[in-house]
N, C-alpha and C. Protein backbone atom coordinates (compact mmCIF):
# COMPACT_ATOMS: atom_id res chain seq x y z
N UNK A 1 -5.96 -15.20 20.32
CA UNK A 1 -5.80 -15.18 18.88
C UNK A 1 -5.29 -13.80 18.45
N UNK A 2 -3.83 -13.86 17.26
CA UNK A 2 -3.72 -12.91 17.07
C UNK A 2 -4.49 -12.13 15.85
N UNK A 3 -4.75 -10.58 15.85
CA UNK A 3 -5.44 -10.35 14.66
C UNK A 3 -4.45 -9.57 13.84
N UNK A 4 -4.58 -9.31 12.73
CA UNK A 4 -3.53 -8.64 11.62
C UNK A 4 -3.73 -7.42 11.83
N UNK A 5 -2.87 -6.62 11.51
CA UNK A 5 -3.33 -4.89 11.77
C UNK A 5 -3.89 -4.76 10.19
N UNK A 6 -4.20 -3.63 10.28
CA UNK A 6 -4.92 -2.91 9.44
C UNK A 6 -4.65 -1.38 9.54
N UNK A 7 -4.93 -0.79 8.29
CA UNK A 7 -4.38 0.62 7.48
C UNK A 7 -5.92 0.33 6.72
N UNK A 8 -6.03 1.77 7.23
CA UNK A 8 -7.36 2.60 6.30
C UNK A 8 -6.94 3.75 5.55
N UNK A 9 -7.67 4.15 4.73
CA UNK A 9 -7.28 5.57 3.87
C UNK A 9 -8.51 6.07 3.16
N UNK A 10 -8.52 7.30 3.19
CA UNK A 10 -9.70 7.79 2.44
C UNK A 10 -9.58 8.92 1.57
N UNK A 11 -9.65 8.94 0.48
CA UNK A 11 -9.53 9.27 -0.66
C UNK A 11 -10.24 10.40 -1.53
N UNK A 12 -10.81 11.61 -1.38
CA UNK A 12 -11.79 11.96 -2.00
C UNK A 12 -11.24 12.28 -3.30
N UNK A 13 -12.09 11.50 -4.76
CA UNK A 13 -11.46 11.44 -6.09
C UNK A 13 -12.61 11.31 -6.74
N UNK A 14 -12.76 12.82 -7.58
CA UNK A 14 -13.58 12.95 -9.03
C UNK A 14 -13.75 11.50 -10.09
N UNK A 15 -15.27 11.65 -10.21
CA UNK A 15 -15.49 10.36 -11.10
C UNK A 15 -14.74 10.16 -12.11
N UNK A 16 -14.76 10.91 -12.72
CA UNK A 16 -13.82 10.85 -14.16
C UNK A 16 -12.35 10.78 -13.66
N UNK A 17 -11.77 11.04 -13.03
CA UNK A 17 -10.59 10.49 -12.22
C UNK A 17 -10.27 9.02 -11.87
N UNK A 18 -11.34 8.82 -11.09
CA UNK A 18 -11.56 7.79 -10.59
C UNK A 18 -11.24 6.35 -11.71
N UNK A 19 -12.37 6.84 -12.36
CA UNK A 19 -12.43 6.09 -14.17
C UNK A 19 -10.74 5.88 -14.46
N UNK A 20 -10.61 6.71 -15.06
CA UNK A 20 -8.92 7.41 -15.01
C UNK A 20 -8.04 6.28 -14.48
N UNK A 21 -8.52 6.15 -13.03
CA UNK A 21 -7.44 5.37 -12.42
C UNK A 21 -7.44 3.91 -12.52
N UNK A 22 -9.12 3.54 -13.34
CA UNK A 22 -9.27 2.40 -13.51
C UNK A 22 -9.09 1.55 -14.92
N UNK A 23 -8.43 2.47 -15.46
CA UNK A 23 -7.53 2.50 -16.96
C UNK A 23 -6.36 2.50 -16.66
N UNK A 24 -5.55 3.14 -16.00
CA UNK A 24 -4.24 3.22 -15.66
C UNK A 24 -3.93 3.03 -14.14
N UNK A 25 -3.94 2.18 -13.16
CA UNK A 25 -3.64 2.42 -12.18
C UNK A 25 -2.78 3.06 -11.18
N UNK A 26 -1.83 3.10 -11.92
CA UNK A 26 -0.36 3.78 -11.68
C UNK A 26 -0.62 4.90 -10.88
N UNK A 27 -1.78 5.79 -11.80
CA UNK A 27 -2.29 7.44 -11.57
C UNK A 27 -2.86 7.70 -10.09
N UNK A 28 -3.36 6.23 -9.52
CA UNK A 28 -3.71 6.35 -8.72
C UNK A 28 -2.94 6.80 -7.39
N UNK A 29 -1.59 6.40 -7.22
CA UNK A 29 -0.94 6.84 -6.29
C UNK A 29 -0.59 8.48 -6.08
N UNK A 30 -0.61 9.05 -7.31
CA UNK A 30 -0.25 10.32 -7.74
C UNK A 30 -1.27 11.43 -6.69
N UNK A 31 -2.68 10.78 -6.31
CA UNK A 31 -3.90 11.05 -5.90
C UNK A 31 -3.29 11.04 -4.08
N UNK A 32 -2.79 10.26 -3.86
CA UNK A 32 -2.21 9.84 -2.13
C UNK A 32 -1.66 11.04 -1.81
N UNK A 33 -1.88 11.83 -0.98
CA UNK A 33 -1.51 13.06 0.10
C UNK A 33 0.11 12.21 0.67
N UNK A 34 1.11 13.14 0.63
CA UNK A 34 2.18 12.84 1.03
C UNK A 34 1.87 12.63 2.80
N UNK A 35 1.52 12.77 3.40
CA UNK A 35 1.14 12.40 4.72
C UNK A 35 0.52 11.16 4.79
N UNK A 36 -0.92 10.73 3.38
CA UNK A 36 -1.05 9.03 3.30
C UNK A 36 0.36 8.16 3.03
N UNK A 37 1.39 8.62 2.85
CA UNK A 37 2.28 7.86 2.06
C UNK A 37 3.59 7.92 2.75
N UNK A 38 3.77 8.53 4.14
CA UNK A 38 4.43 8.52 5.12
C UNK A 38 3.53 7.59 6.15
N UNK A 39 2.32 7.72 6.14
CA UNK A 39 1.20 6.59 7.07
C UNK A 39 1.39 4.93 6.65
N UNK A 40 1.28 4.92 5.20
CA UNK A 40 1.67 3.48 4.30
C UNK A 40 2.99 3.36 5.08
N UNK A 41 3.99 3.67 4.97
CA UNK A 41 5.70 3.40 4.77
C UNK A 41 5.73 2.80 6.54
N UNK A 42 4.98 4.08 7.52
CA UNK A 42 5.12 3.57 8.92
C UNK A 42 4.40 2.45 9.12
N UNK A 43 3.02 2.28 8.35
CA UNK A 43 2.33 0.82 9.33
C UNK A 43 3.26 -0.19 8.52
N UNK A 44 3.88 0.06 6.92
CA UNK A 44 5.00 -1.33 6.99
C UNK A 44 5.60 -1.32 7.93
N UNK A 45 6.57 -0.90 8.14
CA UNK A 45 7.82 -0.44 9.47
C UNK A 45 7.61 -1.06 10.73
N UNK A 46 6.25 -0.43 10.94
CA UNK A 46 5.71 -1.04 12.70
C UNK A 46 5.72 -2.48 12.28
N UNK A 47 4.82 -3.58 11.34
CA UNK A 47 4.33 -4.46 11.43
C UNK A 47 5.53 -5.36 10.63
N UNK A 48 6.82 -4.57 10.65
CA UNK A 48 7.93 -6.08 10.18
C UNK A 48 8.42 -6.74 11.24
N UNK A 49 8.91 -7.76 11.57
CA UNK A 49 9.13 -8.49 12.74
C UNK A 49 10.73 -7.65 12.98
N UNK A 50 11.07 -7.95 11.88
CA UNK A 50 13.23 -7.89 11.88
C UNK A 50 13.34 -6.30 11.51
N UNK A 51 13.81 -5.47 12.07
CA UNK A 51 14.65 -4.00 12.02
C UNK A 51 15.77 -3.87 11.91
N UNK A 52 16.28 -5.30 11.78
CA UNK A 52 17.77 -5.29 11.22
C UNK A 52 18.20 -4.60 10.15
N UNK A 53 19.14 -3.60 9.92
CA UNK A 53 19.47 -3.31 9.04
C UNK A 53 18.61 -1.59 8.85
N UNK A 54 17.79 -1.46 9.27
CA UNK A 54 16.95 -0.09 9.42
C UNK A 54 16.39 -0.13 7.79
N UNK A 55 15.76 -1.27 7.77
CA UNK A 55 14.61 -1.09 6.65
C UNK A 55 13.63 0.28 6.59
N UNK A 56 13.67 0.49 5.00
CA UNK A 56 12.95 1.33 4.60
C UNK A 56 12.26 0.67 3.59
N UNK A 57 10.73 1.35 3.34
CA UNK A 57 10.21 1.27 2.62
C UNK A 57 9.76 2.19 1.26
N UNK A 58 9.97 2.12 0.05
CA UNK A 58 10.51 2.84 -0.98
C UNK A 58 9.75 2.13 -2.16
N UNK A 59 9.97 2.95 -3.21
CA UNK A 59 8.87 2.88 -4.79
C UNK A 59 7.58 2.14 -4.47
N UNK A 60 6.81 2.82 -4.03
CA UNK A 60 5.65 2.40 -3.88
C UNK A 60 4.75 2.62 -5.45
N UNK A 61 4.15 1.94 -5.74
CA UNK A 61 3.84 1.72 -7.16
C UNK A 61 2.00 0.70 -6.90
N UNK A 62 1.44 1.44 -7.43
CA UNK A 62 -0.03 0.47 -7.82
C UNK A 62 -0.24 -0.01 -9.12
N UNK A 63 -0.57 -1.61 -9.05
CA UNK A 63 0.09 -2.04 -10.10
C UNK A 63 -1.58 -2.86 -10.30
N UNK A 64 -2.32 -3.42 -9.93
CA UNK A 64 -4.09 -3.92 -10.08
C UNK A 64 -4.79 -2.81 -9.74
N UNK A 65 -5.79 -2.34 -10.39
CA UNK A 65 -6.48 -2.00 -9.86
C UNK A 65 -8.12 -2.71 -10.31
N UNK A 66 -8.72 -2.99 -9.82
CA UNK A 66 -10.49 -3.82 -10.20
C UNK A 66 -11.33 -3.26 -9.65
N UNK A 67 -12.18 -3.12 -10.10
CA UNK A 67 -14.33 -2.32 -10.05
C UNK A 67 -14.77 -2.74 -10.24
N UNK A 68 -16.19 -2.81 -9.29
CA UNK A 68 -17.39 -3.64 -9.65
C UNK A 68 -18.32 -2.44 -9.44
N UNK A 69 -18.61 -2.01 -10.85
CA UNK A 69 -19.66 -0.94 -10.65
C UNK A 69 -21.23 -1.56 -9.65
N UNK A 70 -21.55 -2.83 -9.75
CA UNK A 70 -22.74 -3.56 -9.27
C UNK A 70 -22.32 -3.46 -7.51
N UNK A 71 -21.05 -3.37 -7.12
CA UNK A 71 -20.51 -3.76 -5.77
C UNK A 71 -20.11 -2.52 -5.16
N UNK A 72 -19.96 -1.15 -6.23
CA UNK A 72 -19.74 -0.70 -6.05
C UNK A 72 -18.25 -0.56 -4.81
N UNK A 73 -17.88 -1.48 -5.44
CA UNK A 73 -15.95 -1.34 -4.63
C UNK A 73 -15.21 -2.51 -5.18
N UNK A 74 -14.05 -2.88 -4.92
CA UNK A 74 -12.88 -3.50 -5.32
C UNK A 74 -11.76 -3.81 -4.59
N UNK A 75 -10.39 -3.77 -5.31
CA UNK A 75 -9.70 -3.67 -4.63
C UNK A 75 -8.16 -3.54 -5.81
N UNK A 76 -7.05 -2.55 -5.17
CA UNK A 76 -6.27 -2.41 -6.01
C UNK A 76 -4.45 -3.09 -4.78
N UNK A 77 -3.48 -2.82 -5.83
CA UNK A 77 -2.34 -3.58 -4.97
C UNK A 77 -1.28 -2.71 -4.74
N UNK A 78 -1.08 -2.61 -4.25
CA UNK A 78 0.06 -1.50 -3.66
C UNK A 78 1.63 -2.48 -3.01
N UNK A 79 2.22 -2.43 -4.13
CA UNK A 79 3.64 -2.92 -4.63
C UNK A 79 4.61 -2.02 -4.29
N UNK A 80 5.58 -2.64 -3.42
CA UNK A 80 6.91 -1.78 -2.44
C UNK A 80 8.04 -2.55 -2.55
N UNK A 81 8.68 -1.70 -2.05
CA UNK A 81 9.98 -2.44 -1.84
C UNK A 81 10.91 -2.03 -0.27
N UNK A 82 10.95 -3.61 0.31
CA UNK A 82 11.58 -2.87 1.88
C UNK A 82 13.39 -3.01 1.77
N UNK A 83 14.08 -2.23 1.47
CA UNK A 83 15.29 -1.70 1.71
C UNK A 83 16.04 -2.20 3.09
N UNK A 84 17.36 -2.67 2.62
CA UNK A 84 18.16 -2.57 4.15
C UNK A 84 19.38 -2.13 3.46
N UNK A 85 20.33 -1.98 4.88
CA UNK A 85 21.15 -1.53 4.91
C UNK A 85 22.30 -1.81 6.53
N UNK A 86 23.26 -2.46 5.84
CA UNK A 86 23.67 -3.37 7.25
C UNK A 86 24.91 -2.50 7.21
N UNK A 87 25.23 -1.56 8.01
CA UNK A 87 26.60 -0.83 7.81
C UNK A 87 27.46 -1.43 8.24
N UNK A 88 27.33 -2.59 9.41
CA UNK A 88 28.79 -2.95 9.98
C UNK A 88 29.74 -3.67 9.32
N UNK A 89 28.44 -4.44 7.86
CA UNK A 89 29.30 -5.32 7.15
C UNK A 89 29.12 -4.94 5.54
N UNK A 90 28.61 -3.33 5.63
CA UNK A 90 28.43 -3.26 4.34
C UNK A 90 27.76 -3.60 2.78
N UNK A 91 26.49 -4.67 3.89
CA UNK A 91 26.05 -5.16 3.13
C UNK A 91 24.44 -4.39 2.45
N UNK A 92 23.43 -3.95 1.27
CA UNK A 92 22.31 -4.27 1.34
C UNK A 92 21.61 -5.47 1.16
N UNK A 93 20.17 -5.02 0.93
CA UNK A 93 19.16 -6.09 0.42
C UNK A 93 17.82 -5.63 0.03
N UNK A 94 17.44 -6.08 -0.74
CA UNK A 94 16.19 -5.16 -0.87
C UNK A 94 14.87 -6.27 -1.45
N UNK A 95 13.87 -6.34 -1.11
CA UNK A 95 12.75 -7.26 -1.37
C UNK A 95 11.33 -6.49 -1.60
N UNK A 96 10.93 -7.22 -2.45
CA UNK A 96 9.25 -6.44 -2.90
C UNK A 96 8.28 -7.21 -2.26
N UNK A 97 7.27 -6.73 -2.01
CA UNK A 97 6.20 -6.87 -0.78
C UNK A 97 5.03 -6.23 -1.23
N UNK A 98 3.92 -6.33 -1.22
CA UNK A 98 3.06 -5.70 -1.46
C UNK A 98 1.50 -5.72 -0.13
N UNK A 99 0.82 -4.70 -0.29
CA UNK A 99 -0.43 -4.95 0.34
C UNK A 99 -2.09 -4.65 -0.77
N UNK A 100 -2.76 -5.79 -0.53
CA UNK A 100 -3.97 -5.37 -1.42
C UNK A 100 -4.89 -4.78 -0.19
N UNK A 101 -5.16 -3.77 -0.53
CA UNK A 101 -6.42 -2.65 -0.02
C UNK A 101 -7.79 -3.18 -0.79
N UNK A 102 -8.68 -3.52 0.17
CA UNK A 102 -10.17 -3.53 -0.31
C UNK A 102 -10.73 -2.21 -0.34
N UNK A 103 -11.39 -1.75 -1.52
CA UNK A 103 -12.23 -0.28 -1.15
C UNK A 103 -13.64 -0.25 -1.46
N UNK A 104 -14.22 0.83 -0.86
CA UNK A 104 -15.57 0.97 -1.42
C UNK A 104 -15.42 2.33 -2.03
N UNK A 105 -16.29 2.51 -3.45
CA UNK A 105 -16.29 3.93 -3.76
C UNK A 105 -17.60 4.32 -3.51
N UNK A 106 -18.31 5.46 -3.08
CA UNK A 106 -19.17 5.77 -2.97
C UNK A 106 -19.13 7.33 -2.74
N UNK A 107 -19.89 7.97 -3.17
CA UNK A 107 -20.45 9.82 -3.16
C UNK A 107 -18.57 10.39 -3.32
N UNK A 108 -18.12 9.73 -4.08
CA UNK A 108 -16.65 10.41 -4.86
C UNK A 108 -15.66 10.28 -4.01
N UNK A 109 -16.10 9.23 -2.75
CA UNK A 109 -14.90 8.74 -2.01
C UNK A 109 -14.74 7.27 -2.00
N UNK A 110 -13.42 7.43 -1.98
CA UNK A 110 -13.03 6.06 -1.62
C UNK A 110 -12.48 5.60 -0.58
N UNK A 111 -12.99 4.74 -0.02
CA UNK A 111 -12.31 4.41 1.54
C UNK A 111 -11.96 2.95 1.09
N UNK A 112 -10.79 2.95 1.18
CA UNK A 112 -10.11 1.63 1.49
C UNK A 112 -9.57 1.06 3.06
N UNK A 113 -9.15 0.02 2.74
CA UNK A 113 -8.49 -0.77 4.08
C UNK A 113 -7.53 -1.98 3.78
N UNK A 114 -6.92 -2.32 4.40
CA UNK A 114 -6.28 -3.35 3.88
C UNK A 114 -5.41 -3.61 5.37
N UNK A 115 -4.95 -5.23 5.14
CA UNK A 115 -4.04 -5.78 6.26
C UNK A 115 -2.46 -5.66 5.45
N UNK A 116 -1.57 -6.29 6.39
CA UNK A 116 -0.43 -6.85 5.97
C UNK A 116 0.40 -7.64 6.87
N UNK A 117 0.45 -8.65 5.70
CA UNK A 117 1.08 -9.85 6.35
C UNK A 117 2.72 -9.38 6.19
N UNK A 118 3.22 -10.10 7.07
CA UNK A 118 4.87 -9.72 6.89
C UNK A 118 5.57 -11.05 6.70
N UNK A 119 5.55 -11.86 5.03
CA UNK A 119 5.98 -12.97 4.53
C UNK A 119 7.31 -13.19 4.81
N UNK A 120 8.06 -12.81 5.39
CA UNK A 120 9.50 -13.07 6.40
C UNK A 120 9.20 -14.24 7.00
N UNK A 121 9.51 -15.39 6.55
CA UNK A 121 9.64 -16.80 7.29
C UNK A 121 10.85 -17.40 8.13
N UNK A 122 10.83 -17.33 9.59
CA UNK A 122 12.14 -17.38 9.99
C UNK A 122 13.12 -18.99 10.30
């Protein structure tokens, strides 16, 4: 049986921040260490089937974010777009994709995780 990969991240973010991000989600990416956000772009990359074209992954954007103060965690969506680029025939293409991350917040961190499926049906 195969299992899905998985991407973790951990987050340390001030309550009132936090709050913050659960009013506006957007803000939340702003919070991601440029090294989390070269980590995001590669586990897309590794886990697409087709490299045709030398897909990239680009505007990464959080667009849900949800809290359960009682559950203390949630989960927010992290909305992309994978890029190609076919030089021999000049062609692009570009498609939006997203991954939802489950997190827990707890003592001003947040550790998320999340899979991704690669909806490319051949």
């Amino acid at each position: 049986m195969h299992t899905q990969p998985t991407i973790t991240i951990e987050l340390p973010i001030h309550k009132s921040l936090f709050y913050e991000c659960w009013e506006r989600p957007a803000l939340l990416l702003d919070i991601f260490t440029a090294q989390q956000i070269v980590h995001i772009k590669a586990f897309v990359f590794d886990n697409l089937e087709d490299k045709d074209g030398a897909p990239e992954v680009d505007d990464l954007a959080v667009s849900i974010f949800k809290y359960s103060e009682h559950d203390k965690g949630g989960y927010f969506r992290l909305n992309f777009y994978i890029n190609r680029r076919f030089c021999c025939s000049d062609i692009e293409s570009s498609r939006q994709d997203y991954i939802d991350f489950h997190f827990s917040y707890i003592n001003e961190t947040l550790k998320a995780s999340a899979n991704y499926f690669n909806w490319n049906l051949m």
